[in-house]
C-alpha atoms as a PDB file:
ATOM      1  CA  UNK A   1      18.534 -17.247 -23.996  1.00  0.00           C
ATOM      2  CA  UNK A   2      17.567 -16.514 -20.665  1.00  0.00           C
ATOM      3  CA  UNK A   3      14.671 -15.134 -18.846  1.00  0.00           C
ATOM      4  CA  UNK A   4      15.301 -13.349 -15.216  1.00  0.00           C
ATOM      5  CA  UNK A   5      12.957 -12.843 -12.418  1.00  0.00           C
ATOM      6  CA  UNK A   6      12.304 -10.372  -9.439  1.00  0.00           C
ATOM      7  CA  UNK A   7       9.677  -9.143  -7.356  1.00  0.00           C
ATOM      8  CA  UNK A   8       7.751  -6.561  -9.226  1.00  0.00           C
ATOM      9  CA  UNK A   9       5.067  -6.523  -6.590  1.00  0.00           C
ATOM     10  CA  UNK A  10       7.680  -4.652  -4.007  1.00  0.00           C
ATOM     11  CA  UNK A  11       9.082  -5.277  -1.011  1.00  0.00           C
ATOM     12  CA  UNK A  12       6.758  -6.364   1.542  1.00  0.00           C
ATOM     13  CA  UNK A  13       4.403  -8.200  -0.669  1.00  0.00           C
ATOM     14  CA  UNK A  14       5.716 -11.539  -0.187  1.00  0.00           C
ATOM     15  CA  UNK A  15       2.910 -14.395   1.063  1.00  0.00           C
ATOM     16  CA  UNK A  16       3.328 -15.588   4.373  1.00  0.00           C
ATOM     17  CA  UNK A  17       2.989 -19.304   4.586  1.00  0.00           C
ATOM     18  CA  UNK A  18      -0.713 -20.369   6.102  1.00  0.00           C
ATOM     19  CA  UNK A  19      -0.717 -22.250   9.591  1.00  0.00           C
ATOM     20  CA  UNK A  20      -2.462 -25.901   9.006  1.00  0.00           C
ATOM     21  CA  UNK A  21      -5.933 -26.067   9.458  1.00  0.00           C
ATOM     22  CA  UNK A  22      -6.395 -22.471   7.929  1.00  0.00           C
ATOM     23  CA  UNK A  23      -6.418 -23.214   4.393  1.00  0.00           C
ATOM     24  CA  UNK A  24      -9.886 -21.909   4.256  1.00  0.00           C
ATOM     25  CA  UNK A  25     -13.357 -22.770   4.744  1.00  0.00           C
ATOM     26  CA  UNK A  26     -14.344 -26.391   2.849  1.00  0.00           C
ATOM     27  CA  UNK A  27     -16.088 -26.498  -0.331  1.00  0.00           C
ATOM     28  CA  UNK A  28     -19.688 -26.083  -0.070  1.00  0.00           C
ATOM     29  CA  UNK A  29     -22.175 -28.402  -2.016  1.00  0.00           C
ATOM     30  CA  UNK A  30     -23.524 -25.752  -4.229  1.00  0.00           C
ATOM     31  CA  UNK A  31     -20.413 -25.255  -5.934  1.00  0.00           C
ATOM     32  CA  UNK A  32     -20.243 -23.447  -9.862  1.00  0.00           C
ATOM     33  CA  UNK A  33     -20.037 -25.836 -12.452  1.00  0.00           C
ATOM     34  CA  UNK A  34     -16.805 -27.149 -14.015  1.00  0.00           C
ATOM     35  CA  UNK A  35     -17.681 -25.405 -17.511  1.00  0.00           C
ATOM     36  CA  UNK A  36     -18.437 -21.755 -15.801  1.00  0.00           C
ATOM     37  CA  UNK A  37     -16.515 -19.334 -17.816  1.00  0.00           C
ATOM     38  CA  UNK A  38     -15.911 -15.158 -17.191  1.00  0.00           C
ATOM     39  CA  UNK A  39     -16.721 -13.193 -19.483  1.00  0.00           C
ATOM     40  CA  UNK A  40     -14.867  -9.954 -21.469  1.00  0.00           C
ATOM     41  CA  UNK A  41     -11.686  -7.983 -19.539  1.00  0.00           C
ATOM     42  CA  UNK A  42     -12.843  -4.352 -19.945  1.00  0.00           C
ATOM     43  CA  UNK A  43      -9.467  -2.252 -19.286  1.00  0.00           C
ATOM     44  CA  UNK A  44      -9.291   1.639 -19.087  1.00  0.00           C
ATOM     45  CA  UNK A  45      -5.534   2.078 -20.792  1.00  0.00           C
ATOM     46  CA  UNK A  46      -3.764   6.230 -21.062  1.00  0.00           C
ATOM     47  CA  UNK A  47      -2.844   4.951 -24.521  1.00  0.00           C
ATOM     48  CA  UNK A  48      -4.609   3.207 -26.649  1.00  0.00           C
ATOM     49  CA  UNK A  49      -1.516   1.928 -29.678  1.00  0.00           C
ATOM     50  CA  UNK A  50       1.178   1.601 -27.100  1.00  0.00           C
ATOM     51  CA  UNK A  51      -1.126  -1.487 -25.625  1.00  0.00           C
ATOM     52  CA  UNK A  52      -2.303  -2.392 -28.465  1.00  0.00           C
ATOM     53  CA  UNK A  53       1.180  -3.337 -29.293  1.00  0.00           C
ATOM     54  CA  UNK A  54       1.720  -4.300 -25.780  1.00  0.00           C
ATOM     55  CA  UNK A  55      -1.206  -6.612 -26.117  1.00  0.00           C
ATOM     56  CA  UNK A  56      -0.217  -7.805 -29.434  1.00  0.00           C
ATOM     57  CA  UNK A  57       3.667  -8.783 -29.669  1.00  0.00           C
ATOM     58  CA  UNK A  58       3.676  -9.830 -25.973  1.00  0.00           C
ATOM     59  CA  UNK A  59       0.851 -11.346 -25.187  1.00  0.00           C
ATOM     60  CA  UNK A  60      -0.430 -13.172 -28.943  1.00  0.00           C
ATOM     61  CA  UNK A  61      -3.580 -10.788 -28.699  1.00  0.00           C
ATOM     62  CA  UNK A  62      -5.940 -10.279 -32.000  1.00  0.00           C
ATOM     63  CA  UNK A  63      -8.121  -7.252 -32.538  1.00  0.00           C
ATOM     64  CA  UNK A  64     -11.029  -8.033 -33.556  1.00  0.00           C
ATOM     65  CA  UNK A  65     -12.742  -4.674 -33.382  1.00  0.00           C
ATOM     66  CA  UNK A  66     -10.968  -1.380 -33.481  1.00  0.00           C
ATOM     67  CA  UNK A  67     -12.591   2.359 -33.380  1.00  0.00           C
ATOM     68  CA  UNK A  68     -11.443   5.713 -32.161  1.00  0.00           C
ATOM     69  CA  UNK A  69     -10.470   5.126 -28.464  1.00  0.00           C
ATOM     70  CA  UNK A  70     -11.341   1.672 -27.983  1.00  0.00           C
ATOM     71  CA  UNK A  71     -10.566  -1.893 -29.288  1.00  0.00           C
ATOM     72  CA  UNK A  72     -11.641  -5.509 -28.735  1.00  0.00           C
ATOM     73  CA  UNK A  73      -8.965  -8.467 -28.565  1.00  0.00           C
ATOM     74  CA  UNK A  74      -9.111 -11.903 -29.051  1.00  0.00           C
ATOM     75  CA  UNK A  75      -7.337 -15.613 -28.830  1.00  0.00           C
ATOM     76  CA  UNK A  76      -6.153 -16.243 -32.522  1.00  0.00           C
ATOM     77  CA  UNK A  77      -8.556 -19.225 -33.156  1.00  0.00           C
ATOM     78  CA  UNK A  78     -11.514 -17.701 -31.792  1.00  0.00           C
ATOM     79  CA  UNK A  79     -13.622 -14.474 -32.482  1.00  0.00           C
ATOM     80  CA  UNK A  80     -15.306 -14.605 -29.159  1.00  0.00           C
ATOM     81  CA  UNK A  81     -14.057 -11.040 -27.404  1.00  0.00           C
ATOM     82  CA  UNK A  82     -11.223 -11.715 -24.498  1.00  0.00           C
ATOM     83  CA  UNK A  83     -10.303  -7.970 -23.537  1.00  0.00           C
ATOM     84  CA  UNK A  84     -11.581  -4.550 -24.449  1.00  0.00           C
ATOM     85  CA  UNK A  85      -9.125  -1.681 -24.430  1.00  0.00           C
ATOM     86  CA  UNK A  86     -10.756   1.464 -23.606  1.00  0.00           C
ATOM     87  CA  UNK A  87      -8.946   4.588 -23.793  1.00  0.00           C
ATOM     88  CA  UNK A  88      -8.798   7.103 -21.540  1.00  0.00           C
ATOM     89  CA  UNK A  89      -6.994  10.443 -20.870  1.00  0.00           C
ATOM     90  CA  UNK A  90      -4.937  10.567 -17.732  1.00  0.00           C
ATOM     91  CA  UNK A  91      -5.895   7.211 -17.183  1.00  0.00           C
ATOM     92  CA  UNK A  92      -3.303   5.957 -14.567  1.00  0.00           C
ATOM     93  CA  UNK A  93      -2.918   3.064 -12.345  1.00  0.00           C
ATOM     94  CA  UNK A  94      -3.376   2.897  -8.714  1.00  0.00           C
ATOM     95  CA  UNK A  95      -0.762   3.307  -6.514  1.00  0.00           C
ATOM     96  CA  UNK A  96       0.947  -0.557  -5.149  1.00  0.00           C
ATOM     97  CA  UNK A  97      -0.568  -0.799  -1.802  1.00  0.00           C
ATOM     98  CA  UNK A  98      -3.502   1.108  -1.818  1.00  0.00           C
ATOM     99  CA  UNK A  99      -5.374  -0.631  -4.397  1.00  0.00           C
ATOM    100  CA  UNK A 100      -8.800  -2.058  -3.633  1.00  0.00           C
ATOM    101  CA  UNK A 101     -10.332  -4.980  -5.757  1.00  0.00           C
ATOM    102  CA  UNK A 102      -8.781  -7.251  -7.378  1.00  0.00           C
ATOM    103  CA  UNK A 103      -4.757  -6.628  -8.893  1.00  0.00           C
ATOM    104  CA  UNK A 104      -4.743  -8.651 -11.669  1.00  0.00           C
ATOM    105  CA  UNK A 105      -6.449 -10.963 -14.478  1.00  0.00           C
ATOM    106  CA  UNK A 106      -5.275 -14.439 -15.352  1.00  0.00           C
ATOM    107  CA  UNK A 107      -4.103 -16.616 -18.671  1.00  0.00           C
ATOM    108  CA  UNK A 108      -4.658 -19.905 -18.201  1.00  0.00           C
ATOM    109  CA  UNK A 109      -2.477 -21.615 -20.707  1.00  0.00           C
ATOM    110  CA  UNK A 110      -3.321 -25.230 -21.889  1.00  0.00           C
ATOM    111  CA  UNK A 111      -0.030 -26.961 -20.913  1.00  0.00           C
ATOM    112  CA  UNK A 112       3.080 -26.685 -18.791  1.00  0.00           C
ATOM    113  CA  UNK A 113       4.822 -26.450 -22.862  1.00  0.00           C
ATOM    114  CA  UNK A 114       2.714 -23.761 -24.076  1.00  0.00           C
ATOM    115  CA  UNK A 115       4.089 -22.238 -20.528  1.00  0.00           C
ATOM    116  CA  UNK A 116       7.549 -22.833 -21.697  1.00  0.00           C
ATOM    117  CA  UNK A 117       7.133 -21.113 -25.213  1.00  0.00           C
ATOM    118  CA  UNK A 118       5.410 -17.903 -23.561  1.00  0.00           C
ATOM    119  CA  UNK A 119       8.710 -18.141 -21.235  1.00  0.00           C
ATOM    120  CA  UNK A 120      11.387 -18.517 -24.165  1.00  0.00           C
ATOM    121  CA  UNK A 121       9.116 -15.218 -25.797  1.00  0.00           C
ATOM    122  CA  UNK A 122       9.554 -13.430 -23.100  1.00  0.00           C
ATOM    123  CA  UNK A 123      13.325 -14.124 -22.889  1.00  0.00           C
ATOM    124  CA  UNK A 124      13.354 -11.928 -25.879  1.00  0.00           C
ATOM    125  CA  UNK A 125      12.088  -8.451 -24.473  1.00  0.00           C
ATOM    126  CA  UNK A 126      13.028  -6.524 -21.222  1.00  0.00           C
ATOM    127  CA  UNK A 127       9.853  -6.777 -19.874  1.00  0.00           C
ATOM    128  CA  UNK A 128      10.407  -7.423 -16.065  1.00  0.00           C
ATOM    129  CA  UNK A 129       8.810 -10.451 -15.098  1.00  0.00           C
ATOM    130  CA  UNK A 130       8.373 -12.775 -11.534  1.00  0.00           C
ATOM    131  CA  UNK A 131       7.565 -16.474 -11.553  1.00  0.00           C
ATOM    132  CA  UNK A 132       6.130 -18.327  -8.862  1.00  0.00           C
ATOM    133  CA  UNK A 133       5.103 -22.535  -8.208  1.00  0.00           C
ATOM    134  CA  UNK A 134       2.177 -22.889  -6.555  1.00  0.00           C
ATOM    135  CA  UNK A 135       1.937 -26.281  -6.530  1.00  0.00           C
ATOM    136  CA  UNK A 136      -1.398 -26.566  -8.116  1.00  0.00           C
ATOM    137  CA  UNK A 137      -0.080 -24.374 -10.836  1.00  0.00           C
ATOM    138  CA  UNK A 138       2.867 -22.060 -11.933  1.00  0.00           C
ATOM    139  CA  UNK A 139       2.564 -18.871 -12.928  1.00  0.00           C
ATOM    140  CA  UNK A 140       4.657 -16.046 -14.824  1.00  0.00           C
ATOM    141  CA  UNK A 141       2.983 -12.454 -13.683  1.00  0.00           C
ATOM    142  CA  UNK A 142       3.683  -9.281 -15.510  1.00  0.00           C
ATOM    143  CA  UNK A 143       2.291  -6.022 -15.955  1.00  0.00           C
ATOM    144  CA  UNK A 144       1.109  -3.993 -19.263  1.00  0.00           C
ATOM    145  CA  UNK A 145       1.890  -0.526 -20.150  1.00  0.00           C
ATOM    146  CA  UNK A 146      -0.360   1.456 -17.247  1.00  0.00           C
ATOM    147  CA  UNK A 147       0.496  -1.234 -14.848  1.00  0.00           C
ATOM    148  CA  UNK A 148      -1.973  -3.361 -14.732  1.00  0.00           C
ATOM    149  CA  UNK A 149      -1.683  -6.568 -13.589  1.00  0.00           C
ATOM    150  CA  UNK A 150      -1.573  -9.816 -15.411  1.00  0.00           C
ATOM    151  CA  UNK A 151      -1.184 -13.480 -14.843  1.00  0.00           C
ATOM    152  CA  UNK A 152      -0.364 -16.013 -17.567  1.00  0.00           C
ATOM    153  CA  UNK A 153       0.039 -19.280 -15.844  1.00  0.00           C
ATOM    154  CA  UNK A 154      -0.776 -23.425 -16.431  1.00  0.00           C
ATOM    155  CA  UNK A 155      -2.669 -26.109 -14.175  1.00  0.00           C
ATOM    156  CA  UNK A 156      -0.766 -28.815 -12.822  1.00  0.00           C
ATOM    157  CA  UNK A 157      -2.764 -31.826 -14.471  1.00  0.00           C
ATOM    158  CA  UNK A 158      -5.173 -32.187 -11.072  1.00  0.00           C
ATOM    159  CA  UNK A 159      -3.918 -35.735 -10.174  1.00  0.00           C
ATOM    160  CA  UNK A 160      -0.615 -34.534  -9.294  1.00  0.00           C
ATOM    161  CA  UNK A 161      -2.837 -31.896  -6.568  1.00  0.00           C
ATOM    162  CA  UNK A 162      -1.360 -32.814  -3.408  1.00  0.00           C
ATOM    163  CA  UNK A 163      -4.101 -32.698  -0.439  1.00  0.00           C
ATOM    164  CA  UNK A 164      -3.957 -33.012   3.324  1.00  0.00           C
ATOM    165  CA  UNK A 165      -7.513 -34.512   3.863  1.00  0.00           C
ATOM    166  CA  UNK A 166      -9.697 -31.825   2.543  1.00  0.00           C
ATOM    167  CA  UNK A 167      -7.058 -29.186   1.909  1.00  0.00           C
ATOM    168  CA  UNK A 168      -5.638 -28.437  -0.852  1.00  0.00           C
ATOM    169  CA  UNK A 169      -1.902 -27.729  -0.664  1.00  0.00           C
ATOM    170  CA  UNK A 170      -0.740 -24.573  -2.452  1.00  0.00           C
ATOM    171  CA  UNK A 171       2.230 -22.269  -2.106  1.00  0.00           C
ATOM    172  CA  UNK A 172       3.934 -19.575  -3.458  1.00  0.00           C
ATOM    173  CA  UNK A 173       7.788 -21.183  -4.109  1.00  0.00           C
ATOM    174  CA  UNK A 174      10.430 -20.435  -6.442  1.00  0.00           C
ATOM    175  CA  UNK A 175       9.580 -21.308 -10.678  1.00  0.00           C
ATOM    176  CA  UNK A 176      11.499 -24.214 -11.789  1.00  0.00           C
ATOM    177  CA  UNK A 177      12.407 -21.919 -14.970  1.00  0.00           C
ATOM    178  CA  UNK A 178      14.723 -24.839 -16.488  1.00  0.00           C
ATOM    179  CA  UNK A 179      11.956 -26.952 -16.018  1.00  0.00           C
ATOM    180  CA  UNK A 180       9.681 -24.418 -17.685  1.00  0.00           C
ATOM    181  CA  UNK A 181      11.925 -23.702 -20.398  1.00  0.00           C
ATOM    182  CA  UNK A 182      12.649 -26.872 -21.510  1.00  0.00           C
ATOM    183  CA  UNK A 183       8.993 -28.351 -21.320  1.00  0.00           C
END
């Protein structure tokens, strides 16, 4: 079993490593609370059964609703709606490069195992996949059937965060995939 990685981003999108001291502008004191959560995914898809299976056998996805053109998905345990498929005709995704707003959604997995399991399921289709360590977190990052974007990653438990004062240290290295695929 093995699972192989490359840059499905292209060439020329590889991060640049940030100068110290420009990590960013400090925290403010108004910051969200811990518990705030976003809420439903609402993707425009070309084809509404080939992501639905996309959605399903790769990513553990549960419909929960289902009409003509459009369907709801959920986490297995929970009815509370995750992502909403909406079909469209001649729906396409933007070009790489010239895409404004954001590129992708996140998965936040529970665990660095539950990581490891999505990894060894993987390992058993051809979908390309990259992995990345980011110190605070590692992260497997895909894309569905129009291209879209996705993220399915875990924390690092927080105490392991590495800081430099009030800056929080976070890269974009190479996965550890033994690591991964033996947690």
């Amino acid at each position: 079993m093995s699972v192989t990685t490359h840059d499905i981003f292209g060439e020329g999108m590889r991060a640049q490593p940030a100068e110290p001291g420009t990590y960013g502008e400090p925290p403010r004191g108004d910051r969200l609370p811990d518990a705030t959560r976003l809420g439903t995914v609402t993707l425009q898809i070309a084809d509404l059964e080939r992501s639905l299976a996309f959605y399903q056998d790769t990513l553990g996805f549960r419909i929960v609703e289902q009409s003509a053109g459009h369907a709801a998905l959920t986490a297995h345990e929970d009815d509370r709606i995750l992502i909403e498929l909406i079909e469209r005709a001649g729906a396409r995704s933007a070009v790489r490069g010239r895409r404004l707003g954001l590129y992708h959604y996140a998965i936040l997995l529970p665990d660095r195992a539950a990581l490891g399991r999505f990894a060894r399921h993987l390992s058993l289709s051809d979908i390309p996949v990259a992995g990345s360590d980011h110190r605070v977190s590692e992260a497997f990052y895909l894309h569905d059937p129009d291209g879209l974007g996705i993220e399915v990653y875990a924390d690092r438990p927080r105490g392991a965060w590495r800081r430099i004062g009030r800056e929080l240290l976070i890269a974009t290295d190479p996965m550890d995939m033994r690591g991964v695929l033996s947690a």
